[in-house]
C-alpha atoms as a PDB file:
ATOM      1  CA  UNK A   1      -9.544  13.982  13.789  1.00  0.00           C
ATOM      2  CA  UNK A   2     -12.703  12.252  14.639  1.00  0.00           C
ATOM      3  CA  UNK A   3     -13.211  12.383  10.905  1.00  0.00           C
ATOM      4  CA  UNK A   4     -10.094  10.707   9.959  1.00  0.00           C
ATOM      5  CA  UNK A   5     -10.448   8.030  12.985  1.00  0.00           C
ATOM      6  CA  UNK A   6     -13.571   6.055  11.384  1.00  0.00           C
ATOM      7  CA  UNK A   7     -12.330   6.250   8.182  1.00  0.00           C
ATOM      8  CA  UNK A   8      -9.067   4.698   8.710  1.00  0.00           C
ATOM      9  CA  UNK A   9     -10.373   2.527  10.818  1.00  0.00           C
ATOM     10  CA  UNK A  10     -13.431   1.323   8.754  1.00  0.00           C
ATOM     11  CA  UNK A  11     -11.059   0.772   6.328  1.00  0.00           C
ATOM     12  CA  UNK A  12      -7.780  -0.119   6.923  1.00  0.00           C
ATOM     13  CA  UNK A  13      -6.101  -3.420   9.047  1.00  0.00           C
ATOM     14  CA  UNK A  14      -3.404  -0.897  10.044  1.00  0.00           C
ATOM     15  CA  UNK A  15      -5.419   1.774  12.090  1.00  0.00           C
ATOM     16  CA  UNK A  16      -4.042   2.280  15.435  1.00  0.00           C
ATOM     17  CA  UNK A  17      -4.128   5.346  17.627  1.00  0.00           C
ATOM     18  CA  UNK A  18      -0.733   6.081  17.345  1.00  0.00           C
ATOM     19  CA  UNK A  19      -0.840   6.434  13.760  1.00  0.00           C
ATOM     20  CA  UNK A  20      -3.960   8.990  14.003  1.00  0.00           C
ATOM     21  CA  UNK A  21      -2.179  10.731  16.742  1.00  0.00           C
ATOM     22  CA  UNK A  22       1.147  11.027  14.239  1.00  0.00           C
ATOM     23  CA  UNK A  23      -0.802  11.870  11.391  1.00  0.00           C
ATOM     24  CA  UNK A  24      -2.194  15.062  13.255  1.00  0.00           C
ATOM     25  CA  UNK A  25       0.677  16.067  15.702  1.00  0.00           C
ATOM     26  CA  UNK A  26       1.921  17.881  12.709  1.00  0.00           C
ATOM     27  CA  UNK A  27       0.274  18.698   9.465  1.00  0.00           C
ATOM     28  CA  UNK A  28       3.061  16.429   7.516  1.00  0.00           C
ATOM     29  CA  UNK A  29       4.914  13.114   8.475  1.00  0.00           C
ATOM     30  CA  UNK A  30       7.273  11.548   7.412  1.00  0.00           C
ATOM     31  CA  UNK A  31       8.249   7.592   6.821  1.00  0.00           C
ATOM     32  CA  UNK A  32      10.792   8.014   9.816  1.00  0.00           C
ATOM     33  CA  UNK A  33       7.861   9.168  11.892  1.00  0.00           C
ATOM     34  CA  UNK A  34       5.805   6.599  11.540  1.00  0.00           C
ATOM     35  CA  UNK A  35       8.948   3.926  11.961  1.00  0.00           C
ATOM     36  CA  UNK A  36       9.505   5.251  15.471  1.00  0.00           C
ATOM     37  CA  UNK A  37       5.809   5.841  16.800  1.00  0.00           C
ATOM     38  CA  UNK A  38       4.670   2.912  15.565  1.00  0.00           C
ATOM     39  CA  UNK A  39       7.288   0.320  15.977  1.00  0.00           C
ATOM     40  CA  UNK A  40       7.582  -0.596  12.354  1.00  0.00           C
ATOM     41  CA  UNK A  41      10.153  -1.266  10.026  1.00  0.00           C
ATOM     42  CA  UNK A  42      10.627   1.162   7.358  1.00  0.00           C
ATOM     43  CA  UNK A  43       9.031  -0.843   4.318  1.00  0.00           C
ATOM     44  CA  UNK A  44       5.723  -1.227   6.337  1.00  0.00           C
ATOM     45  CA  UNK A  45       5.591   2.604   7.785  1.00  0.00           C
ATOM     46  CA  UNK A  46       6.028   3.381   3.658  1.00  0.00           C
ATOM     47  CA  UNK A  47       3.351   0.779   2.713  1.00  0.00           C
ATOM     48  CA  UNK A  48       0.843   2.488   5.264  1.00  0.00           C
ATOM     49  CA  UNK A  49       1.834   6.014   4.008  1.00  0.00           C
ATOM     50  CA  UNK A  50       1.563   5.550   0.535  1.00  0.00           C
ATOM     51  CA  UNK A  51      -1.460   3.205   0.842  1.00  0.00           C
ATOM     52  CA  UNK A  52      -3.029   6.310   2.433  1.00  0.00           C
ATOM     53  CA  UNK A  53      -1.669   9.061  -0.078  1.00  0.00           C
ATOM     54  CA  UNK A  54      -2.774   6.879  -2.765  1.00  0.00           C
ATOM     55  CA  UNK A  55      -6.693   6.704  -1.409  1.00  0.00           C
ATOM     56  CA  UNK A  56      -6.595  10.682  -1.126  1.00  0.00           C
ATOM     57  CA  UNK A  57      -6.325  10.874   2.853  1.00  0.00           C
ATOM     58  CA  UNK A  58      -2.480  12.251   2.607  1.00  0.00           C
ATOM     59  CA  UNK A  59      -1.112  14.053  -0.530  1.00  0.00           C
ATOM     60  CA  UNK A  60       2.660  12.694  -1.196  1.00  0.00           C
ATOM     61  CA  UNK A  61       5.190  15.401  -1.466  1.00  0.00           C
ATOM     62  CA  UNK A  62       8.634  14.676  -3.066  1.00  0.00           C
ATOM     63  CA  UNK A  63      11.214  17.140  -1.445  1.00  0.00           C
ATOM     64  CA  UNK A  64      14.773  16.392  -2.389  1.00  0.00           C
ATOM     65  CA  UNK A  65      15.813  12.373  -1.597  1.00  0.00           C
ATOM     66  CA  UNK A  66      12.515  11.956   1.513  1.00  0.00           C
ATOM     67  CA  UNK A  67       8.834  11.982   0.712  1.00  0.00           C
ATOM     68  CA  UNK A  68       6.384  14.189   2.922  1.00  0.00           C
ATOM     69  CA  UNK A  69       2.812  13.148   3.491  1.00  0.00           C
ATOM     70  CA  UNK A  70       1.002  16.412   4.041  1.00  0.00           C
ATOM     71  CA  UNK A  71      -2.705  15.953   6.257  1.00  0.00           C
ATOM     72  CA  UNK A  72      -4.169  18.531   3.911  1.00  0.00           C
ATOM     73  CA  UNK A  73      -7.501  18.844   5.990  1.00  0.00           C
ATOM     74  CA  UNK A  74      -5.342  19.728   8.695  1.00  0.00           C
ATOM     75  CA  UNK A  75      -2.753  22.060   6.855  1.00  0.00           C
ATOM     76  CA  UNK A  76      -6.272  23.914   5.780  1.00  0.00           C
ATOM     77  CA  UNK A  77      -7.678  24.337   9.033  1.00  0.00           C
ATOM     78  CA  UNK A  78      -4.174  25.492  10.478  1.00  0.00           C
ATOM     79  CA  UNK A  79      -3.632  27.760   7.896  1.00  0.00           C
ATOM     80  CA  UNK A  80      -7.000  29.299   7.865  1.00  0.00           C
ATOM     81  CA  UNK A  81      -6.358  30.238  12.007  1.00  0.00           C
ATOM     82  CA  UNK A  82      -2.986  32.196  11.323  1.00  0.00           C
ATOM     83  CA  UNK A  83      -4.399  35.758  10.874  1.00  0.00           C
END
């Protein structure tokens, strides 16, 4: 998480804590995530999601008509626990 903190914020004008804390609440969100736990309208939520898939932080998953952006890191290190 710590990780993921610096980088966003060394390099994105949209880091805030609620967006790290959404981004690793689960290991996917979702554009109606951000909207509500950031306060943002739907078009900038998408913008900040897709800005992020697009630089390799979040891989974009198309799942019938909604998009999922899956935290791979932290899919990996959940998956790797479950015995």
């Amino acid at each position: 998480m710590l990780e993921y903190k610096h980088l966003i914020r060394d390099s994105y004008k949209f880091y805030s804590q609620n967006l790290l804390n959404n981004l690793f609440q689960h290991p996917y969100t979702k554009i109606e995530f951000i909207e509500k736990d950031l306060g943002v309208s739907r078009i900038t939520a998408a913008n900040y999601l897709n800005r992020l898939a697009k630089d390799g932080i979040l891989i974009k998953q198309k799942l019938g008509t909604g998009n999922y952006y899956i935290n791979h890191k932290l899919y990996t290190i959940l998956r790797n626990r479950v015995i």
